[in-house]
C-alpha atoms as a PDB file:
ATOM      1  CA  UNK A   1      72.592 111.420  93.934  1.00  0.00           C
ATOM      2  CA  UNK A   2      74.393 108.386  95.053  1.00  0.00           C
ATOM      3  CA  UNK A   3      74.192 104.482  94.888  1.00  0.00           C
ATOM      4  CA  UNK A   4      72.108 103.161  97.307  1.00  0.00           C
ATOM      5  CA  UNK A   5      73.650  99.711  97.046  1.00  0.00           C
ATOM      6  CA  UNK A   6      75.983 100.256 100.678  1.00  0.00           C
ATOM      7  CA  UNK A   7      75.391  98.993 103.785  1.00  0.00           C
ATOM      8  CA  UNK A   8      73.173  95.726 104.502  1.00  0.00           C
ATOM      9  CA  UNK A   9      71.042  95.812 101.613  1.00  0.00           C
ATOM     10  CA  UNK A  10      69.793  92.338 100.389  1.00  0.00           C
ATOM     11  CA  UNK A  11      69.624  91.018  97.007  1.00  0.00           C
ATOM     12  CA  UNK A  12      67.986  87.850  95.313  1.00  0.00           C
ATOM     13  CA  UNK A  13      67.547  86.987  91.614  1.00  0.00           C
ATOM     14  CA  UNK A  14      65.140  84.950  89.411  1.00  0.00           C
ATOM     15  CA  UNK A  15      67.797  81.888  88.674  1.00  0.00           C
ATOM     16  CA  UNK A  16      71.343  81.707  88.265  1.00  0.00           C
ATOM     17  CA  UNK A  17      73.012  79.649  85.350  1.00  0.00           C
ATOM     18  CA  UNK A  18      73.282  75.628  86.023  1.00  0.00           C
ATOM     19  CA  UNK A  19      72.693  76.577  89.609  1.00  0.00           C
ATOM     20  CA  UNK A  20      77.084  78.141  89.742  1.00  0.00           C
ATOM     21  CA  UNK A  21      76.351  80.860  92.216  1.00  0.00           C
ATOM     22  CA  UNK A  22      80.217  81.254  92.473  1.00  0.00           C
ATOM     23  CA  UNK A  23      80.739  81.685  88.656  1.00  0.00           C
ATOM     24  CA  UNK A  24      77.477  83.923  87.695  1.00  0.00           C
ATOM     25  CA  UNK A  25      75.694  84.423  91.353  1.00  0.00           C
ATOM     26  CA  UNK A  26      74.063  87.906  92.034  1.00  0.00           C
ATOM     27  CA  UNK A  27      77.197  89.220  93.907  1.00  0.00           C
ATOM     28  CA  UNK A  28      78.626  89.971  90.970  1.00  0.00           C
ATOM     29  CA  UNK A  29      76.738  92.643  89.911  1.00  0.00           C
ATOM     30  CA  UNK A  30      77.717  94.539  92.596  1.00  0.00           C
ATOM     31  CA  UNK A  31      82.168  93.732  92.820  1.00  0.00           C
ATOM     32  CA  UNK A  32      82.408  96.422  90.303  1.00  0.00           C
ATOM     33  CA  UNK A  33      84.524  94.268  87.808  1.00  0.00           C
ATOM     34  CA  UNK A  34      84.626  93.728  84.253  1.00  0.00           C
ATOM     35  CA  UNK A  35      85.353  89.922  84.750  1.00  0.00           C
ATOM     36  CA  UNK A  36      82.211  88.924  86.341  1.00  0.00           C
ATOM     37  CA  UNK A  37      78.315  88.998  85.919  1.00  0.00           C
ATOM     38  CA  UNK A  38      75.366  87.453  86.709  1.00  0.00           C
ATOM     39  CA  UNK A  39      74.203  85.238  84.273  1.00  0.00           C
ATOM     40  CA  UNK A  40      70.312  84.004  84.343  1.00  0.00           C
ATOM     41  CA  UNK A  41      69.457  80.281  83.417  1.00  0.00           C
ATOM     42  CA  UNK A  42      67.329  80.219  80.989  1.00  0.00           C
ATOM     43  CA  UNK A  43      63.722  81.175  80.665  1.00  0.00           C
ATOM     44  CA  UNK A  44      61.400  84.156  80.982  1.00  0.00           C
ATOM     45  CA  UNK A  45      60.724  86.114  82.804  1.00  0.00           C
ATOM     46  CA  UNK A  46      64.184  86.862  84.712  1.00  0.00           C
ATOM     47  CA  UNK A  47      64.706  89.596  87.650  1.00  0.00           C
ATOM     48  CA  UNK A  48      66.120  90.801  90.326  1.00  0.00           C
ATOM     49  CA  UNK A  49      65.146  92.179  93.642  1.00  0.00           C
ATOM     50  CA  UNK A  50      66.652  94.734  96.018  1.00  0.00           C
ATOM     51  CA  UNK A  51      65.964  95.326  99.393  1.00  0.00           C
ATOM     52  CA  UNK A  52      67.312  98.506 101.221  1.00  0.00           C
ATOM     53  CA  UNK A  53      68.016  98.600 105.109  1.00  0.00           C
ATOM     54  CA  UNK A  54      66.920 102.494 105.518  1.00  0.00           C
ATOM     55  CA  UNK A  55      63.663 102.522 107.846  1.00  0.00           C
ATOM     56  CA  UNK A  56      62.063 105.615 105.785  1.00  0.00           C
ATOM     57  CA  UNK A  57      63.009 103.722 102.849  1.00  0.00           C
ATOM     58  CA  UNK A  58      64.998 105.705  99.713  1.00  0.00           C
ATOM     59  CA  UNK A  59      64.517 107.888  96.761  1.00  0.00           C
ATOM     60  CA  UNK A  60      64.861 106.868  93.352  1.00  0.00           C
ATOM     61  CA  UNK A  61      66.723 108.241  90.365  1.00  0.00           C
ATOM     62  CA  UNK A  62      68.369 106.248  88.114  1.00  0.00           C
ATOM     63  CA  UNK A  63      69.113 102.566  87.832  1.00  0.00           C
ATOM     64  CA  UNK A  64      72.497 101.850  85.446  1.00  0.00           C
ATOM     65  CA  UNK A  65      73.120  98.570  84.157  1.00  0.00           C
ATOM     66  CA  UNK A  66      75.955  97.196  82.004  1.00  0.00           C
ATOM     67  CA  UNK A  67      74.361  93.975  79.875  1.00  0.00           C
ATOM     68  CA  UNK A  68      76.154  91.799  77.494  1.00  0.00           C
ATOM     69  CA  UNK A  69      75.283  92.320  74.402  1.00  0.00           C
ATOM     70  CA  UNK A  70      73.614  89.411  72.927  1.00  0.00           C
ATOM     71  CA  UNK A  71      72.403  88.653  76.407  1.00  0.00           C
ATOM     72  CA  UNK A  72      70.001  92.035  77.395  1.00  0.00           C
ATOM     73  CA  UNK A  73      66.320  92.596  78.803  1.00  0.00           C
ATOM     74  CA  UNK A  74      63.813  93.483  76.515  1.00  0.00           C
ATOM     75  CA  UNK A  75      61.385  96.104  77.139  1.00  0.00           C
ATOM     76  CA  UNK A  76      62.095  95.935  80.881  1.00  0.00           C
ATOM     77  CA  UNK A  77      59.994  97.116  83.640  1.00  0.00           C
ATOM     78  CA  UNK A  78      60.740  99.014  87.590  1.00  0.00           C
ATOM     79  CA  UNK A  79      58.509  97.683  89.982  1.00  0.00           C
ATOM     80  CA  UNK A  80      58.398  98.807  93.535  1.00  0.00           C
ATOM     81  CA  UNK A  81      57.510  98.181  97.014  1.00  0.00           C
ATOM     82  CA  UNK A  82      57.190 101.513  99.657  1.00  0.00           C
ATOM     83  CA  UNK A  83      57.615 101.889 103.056  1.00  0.00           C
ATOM     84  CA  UNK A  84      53.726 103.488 102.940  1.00  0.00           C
ATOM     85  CA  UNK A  85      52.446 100.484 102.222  1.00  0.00           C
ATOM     86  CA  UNK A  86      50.979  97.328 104.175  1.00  0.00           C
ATOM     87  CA  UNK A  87      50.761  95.725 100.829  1.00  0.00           C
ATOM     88  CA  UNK A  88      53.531  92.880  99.813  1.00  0.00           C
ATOM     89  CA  UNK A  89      52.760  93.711  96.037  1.00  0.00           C
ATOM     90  CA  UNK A  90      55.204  95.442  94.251  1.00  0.00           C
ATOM     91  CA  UNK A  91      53.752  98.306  92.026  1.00  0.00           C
ATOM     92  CA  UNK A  92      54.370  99.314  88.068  1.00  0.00           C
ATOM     93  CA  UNK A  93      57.180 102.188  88.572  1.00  0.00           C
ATOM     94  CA  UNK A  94      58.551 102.829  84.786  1.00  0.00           C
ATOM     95  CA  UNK A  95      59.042 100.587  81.783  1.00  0.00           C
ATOM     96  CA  UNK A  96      62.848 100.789  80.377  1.00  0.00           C
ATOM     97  CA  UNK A  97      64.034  99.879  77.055  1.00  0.00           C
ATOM     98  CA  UNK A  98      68.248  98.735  76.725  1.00  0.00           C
ATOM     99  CA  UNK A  99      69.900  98.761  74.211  1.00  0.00           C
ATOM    100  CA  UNK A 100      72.176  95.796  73.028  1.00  0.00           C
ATOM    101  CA  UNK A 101      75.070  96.824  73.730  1.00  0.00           C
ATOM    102  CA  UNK A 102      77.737  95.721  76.120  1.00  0.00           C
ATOM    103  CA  UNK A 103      78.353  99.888  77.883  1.00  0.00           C
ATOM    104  CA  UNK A 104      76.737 101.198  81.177  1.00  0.00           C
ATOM    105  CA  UNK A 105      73.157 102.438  80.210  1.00  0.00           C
ATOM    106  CA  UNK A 106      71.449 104.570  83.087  1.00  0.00           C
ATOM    107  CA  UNK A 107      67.399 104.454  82.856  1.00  0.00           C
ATOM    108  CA  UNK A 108      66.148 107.660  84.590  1.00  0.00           C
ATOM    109  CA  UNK A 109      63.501 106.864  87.212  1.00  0.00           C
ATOM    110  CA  UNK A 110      60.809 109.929  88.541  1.00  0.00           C
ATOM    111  CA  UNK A 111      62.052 110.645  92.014  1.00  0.00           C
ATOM    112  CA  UNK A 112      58.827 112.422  92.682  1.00  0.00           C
ATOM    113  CA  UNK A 113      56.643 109.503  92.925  1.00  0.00           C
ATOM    114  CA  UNK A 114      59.610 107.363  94.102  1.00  0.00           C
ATOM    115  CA  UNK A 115      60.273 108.151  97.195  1.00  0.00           C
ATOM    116  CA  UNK A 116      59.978 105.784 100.710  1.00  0.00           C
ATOM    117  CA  UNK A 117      60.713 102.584  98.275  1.00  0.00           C
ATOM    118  CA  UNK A 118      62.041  99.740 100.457  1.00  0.00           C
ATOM    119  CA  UNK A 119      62.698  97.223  97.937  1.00  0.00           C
ATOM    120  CA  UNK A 120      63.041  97.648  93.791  1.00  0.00           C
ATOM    121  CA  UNK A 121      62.118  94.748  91.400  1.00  0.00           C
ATOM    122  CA  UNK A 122      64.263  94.958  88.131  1.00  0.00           C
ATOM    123  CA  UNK A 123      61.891  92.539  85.422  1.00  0.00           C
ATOM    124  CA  UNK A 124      63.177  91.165  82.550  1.00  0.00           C
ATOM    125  CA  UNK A 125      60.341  89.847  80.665  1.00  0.00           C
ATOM    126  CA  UNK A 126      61.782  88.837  77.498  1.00  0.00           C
ATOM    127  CA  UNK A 127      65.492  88.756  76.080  1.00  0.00           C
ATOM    128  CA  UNK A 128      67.802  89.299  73.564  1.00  0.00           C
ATOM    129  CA  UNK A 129      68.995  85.933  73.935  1.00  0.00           C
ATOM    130  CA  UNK A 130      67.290  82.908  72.145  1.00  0.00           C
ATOM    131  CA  UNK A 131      66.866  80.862  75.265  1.00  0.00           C
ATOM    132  CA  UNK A 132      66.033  84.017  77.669  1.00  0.00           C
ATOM    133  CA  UNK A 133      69.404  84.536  79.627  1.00  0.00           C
ATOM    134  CA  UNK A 134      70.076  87.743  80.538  1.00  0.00           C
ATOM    135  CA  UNK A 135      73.686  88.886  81.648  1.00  0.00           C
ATOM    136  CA  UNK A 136      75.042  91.590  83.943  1.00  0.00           C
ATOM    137  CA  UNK A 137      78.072  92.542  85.100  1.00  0.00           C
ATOM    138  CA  UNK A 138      77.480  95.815  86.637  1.00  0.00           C
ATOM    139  CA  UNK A 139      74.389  97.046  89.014  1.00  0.00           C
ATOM    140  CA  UNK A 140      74.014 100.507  90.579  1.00  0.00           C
ATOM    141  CA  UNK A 141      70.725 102.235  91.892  1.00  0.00           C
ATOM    142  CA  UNK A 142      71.226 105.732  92.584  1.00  0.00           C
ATOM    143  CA  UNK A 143      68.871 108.176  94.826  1.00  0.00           C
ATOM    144  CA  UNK A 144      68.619 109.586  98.164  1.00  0.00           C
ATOM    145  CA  UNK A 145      67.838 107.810 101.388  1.00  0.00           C
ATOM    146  CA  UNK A 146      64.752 109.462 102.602  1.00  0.00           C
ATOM    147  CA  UNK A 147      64.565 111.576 105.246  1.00  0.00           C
END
């Protein structure tokens, strides 16, 4: 198992607070520091999308997230797009349920029936947070490319 967040993957997100992409924009929930995050503006629903450059497409396991607390996704749900499909719809993968709290959580994903994914969508239909921010300062997806 490794993070499948190397190379020339691509990355957008639902909305980014007042619009300051260099205070809370997506890239940092992937520089692997405490001191940053991406923050959401707020409303519902949030998420975030991943797109992986492997042709075959990958195989999940796990997705880990670090939240503030205060500021976490409420019963959360893994959508998915494969590489088997013609279809630009993402499909219901697993529902995931943080805890608020500001450590790493890892969400276990079945690998069996996740395999040739070319893009994950990470939905955060509700939130902790009164006004629906959500707020992340860590981001790793770990699997297998596929072979």
């Amino acid at each position: 198992m490794q993070s499948l967040l190397v190379g020339d993957y691509k990355c957008r997100v639902s909305s980014v607070l007042n619009k300051q992409t260099k205070e809370y924009g997506k890239e940092n929930l992937f520089d692997k520091s405490e001191e940053t995050c991406w923050n959401s503006h707020q409303g519902t629903p949030q998420f975030i999308v991943i797109q992986f450059p492997q042709e075959n497409g990958v195989t999940l396991s796990s997705v880990n997230i670090m939240f503030q607390g205060g500021f976490v996704g409420k019963d959360c749900e893994i959508l998915t797009m494969s590489t088997n499909s013609d279809s630009k719809e993402f499909i219901h993968s697993c529902y995931f349920y943080p805890k608020d709290i500001n450590t790493t959580q890892q969400f276990p994903i079945d690998s069996i029936k996740n395999t040739n994914i070319k893009q994950i969508k990470i939905l955060f239909p509700q939130s902790t947070d009164f006004f629906g921010r959500i707020t992340i300062y860590q981001l790793d997806i770990l699997g297998e490319p596929t072979l």
